[in-house]
Protein backbone atom coordinates (compact mmCIF):
# COMPACT_ATOMS: atom_id res chain seq x y z
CA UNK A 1 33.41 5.46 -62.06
CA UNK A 2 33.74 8.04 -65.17
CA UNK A 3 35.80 5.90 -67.09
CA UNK A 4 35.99 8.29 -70.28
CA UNK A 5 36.84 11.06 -68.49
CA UNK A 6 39.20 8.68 -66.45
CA UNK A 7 40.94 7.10 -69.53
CA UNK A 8 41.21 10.68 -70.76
CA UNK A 9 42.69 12.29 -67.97
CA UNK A 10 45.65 9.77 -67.60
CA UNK A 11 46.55 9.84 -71.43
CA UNK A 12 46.86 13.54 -71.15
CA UNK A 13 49.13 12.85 -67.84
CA UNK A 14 51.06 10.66 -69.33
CA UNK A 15 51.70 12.89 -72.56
CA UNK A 16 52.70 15.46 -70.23
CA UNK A 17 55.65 13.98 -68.90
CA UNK A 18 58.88 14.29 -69.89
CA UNK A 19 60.88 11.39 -69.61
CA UNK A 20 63.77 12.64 -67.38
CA UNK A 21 61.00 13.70 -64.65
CA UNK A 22 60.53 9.64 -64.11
CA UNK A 23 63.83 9.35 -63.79
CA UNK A 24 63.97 7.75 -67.48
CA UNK A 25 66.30 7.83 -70.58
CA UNK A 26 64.85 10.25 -72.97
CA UNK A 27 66.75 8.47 -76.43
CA UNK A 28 66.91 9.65 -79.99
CA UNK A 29 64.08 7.39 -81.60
CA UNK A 30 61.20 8.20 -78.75
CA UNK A 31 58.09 9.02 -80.89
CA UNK A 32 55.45 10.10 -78.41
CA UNK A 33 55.85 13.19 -76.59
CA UNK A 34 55.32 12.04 -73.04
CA UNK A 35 55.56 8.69 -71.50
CA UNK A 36 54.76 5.23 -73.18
CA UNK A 37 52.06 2.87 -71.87
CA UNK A 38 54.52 0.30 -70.94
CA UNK A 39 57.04 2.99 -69.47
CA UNK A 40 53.93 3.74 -67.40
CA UNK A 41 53.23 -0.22 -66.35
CA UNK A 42 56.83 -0.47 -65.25
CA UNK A 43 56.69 2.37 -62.96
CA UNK A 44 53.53 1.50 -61.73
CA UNK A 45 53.93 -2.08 -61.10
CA UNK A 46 51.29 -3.31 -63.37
CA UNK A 47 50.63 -4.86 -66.73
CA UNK A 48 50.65 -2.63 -69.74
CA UNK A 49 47.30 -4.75 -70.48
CA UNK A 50 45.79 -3.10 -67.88
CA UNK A 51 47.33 0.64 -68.55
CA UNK A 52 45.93 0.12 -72.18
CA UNK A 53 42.33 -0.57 -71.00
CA UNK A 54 42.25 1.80 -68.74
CA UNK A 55 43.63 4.49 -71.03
CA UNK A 56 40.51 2.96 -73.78
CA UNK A 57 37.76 3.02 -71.01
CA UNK A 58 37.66 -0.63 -71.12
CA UNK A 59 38.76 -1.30 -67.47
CA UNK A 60 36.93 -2.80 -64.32
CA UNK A 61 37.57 0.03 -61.79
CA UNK A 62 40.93 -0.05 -60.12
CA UNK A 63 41.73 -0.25 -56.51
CA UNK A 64 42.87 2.50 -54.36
CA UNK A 65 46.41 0.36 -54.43
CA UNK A 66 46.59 0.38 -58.17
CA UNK A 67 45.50 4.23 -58.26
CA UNK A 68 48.31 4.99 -55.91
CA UNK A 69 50.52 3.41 -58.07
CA UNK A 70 49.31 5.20 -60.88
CA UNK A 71 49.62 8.95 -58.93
CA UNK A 72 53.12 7.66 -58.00
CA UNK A 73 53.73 6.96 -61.92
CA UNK A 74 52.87 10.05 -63.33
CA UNK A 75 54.13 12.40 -60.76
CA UNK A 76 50.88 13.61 -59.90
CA UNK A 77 50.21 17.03 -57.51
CA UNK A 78 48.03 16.37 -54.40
CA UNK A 79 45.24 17.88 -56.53
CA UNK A 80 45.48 15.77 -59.93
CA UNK A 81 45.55 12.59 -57.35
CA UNK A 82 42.43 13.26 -55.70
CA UNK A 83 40.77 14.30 -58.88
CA UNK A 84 42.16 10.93 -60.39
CA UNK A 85 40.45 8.71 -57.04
CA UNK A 86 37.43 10.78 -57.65
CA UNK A 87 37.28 9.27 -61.57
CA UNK A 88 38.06 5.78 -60.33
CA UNK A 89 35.06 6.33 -58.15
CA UNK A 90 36.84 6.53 -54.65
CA UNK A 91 36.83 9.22 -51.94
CA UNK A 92 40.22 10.79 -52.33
CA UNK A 93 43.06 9.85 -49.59
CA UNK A 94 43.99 12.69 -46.88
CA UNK A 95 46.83 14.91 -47.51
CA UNK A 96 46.83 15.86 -44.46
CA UNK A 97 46.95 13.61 -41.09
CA UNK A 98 47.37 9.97 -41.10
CA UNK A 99 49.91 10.01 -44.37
CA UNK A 100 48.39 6.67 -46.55
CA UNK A 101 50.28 8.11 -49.58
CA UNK A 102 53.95 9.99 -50.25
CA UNK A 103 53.04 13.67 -50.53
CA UNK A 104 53.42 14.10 -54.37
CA UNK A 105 56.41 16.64 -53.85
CA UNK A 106 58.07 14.46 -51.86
CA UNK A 107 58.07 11.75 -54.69
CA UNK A 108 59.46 14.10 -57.13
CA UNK A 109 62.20 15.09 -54.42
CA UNK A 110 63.38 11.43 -54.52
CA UNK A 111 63.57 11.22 -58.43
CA UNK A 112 65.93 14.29 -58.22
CA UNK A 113 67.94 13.07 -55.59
CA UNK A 114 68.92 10.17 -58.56
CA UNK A 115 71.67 7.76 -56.42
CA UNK A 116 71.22 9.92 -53.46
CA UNK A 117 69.39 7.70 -50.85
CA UNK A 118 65.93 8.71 -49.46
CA UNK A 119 62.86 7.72 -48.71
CA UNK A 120 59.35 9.22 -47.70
CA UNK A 121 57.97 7.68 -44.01
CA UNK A 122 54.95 8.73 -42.17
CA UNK A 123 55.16 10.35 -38.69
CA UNK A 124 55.01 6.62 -37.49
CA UNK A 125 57.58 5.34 -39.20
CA UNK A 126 55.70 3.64 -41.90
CA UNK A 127 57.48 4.17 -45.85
CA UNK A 128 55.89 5.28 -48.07
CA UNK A 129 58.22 5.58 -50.90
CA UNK A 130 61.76 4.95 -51.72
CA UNK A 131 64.07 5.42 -54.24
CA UNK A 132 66.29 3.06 -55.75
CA UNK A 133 69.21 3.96 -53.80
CA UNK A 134 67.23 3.55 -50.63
CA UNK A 135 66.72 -0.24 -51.72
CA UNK A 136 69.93 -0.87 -52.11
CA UNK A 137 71.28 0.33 -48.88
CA UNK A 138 68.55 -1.17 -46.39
CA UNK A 139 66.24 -2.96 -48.40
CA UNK A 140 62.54 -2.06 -49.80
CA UNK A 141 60.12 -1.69 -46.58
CA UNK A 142 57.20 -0.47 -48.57
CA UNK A 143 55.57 -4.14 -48.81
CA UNK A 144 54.58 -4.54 -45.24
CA UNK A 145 50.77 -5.49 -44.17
CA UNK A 146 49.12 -4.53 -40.46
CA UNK A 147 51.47 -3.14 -37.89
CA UNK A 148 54.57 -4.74 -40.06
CA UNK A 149 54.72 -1.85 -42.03
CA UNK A 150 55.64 0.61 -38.71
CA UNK A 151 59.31 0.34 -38.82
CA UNK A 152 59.01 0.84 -35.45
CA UNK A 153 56.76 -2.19 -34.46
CA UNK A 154 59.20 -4.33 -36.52
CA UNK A 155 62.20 -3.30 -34.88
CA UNK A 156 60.75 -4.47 -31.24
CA UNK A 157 59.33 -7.22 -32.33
CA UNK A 158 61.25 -9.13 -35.11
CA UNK A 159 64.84 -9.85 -34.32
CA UNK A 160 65.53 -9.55 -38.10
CA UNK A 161 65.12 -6.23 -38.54
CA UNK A 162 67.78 -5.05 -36.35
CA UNK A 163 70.33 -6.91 -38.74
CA UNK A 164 70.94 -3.57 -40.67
CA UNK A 165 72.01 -1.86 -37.98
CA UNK A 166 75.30 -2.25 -36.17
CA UNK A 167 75.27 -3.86 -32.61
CA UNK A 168 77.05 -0.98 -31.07
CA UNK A 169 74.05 1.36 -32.26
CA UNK A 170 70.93 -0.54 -31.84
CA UNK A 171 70.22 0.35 -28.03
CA UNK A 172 70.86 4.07 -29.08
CA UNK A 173 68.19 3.54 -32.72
CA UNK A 174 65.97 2.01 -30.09
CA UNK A 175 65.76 5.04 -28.03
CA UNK A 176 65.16 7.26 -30.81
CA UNK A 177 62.37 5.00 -31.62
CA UNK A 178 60.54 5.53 -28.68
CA UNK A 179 61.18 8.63 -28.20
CA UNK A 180 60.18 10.06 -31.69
CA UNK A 181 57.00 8.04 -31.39
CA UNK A 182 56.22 9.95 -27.78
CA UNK A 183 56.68 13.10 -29.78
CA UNK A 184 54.19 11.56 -31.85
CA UNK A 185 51.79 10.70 -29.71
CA UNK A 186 51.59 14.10 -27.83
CA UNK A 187 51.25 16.07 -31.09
CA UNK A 188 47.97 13.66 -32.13
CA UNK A 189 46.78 13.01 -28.46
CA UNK A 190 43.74 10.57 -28.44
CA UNK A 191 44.18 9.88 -32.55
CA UNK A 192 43.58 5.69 -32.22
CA UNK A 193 45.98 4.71 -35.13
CA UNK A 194 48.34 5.86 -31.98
CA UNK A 195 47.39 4.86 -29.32
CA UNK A 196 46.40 1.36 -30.75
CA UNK A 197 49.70 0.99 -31.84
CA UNK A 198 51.39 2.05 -28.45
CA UNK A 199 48.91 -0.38 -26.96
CA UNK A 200 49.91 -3.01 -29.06
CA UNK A 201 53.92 -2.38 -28.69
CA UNK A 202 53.11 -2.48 -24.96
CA UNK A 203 51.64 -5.85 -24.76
CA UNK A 204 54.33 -7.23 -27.48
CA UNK A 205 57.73 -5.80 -26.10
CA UNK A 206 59.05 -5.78 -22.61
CA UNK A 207 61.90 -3.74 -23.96
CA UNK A 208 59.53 -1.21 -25.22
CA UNK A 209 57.68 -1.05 -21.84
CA UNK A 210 60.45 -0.53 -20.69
CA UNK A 211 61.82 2.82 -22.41
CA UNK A 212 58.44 3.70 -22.93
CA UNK A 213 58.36 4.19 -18.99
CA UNK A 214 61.31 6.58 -19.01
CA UNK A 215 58.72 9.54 -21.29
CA UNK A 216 61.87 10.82 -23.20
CA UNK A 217 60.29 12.59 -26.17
CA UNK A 218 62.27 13.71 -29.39
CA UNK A 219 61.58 13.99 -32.75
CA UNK A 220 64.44 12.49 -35.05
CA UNK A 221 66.03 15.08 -36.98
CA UNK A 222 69.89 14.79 -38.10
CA UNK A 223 71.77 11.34 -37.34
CA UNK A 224 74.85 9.62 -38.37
CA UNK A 225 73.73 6.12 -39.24
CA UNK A 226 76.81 3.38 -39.78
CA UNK A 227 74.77 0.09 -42.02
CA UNK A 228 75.91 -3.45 -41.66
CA UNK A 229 75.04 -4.07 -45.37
CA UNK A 230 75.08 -7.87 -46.37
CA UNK A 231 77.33 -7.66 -49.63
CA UNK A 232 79.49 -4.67 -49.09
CA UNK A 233 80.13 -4.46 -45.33
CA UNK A 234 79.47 -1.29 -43.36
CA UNK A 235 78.51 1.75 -44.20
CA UNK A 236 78.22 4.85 -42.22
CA UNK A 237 75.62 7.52 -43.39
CA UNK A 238 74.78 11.15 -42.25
CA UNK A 239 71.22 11.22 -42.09
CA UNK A 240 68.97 14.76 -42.73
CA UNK A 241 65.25 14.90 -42.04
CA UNK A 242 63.27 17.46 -43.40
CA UNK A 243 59.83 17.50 -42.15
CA UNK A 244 56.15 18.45 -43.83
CA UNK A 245 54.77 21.93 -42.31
CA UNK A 246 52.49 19.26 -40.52
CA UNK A 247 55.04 16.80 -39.60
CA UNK A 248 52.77 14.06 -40.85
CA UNK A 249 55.32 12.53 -43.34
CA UNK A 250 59.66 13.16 -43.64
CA UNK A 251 61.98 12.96 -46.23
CA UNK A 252 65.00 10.94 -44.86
CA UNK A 253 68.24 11.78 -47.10
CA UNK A 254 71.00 9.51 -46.37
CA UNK A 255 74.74 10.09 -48.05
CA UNK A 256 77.89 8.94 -47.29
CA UNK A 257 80.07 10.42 -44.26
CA UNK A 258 83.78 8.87 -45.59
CA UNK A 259 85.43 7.93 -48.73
CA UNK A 260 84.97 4.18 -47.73
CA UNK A 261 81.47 4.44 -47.68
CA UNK A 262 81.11 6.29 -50.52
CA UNK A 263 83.21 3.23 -52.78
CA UNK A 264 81.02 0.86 -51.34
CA UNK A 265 78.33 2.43 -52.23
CA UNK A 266 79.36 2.62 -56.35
CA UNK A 267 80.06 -1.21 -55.66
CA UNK A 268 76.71 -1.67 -54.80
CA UNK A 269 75.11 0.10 -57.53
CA UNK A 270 77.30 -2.27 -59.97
CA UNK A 271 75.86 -4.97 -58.42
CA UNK A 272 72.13 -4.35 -57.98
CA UNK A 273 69.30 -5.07 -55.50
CA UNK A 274 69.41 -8.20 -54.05
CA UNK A 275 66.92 -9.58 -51.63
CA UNK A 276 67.74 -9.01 -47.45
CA UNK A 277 68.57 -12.30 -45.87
């Protein structure tokens, strides 16, 4: 770990940054030029303790979690990220492949889409980043440990997470599923994250067997999505997906399809994230 050169790579960063690009109020009294530390903790998740150290080459090194965070934070390129887990002491995450982190154009795609809701998922349907918007219409899914964080694994396996969906359209989402993850699985034939998780869906779901068995393939592109939101009722969403050169990771940009859905959705923003229950 080069923790001068590490401290002085992410005050420079975060100097660099206007606050508008975070998605931030840039107001009349603001004395630095970039970012401040604890502007920088709250979009990272983590104490402004910890931000200070490692800004004064104090810290212990920080985790691959907490360095994601910290890319995430300062709207880092692809290139500034690796060079950051190289600082930290850590072999840099692929950009390519198996997506373990948002692509860092992607995360400046959802700041400018502002109370537009989107999100960043891997190929198999595991997020990677959402923005605010996002949370409020489905929920954050970015917490989720082991095959929990496929949304895909979830949706045959936990009752639950079905809920946002309306009953008319789950057997139809569930099709897309498993059809969207054979697409998947022909493009990285023999990759094990794949087929471990196919394995695993096999042995957990009959239903999944099931459509699994019938080998439709197709990768999800435009949808129209109707929500059964817990506070404000349903709401029915066109869906776009635009898709990385690669197709390892997709922005999904949901906005409303009807008037109704649209005042709903102001509602909601009035009245904040809530937990899913």
């Amino acid at each position: 770990m080069r923790r001068d050169e590490l401290a002085d790579f992410l005050r420079r960063r975060r100097a660099a940054i206007r606050p508008a690009e975070a998605g931030l109020a840039d107001g009349p009294r603001r004395r630095t030029a970039g970012l401040r530390r604890e502007e920088v903790a709250m979009l990272a998740g983590m104490s402004v303790d910890y931000v200070v150290r490692l800004e004064q080459g104090r810290s212990s090194q920080p985790s691959t979690q907490l360095l994601a965070a910290l890319a995430r934070a300062l709207r880092l390129s692809d290139d500034e990220r690796a060079h950051l887990f190289r600082l930290a002491g850590h072999q840099p995450p692929p950009v390519a492949g198996p997506a373990v982190l948002a692509r860092a154009g992607l995360i400046r795609m959802l700041d400018l889409l502002g109370d537009t809701s989107a999100m960043v998922i891997s190929d198999l349907g595991e997020v990677l980043a959402q923005n605010r918007a996002s949370v409020l219409l489905s929920g954050d899914h970015t917490g989720f440990a082991g095959d929990r964080r496929y949304l895909i694994y979830r949706w045959f396996t936990e009752p639950g997470a079905r809920d946002v969906a309306v009953p008319e359209d789950q057997d139809r989402h569930a099709r897309q599923h498993v059809a969207d993850l054979r697409a998947v699985a022909g493009r990285r034939a023999g990759d094990p994250e794949v087929t471990g998780l196919i394995e695993r869906l096999l042995a957990a779901s009959p239903e999944f067997r099931r459509l699994w068995a019938e080998h439709e393939v197709a990768v999800r592109r435009a949808d129209r999505k109707t929500f059964q939101h817990p506070r404000v009722g349903r709401l029915t969403m066109d869906c776009e997906t635009l898709l990385t050169p690669d197709l390892g990771q997709k922005l999904l940009v949901l906005t409303p399809a009807d008037t109704e859905t649209r005042e709903r959705l102001e509602l909601l923003r009035v009245l904040g994230v809530e937990t899913w229950a």
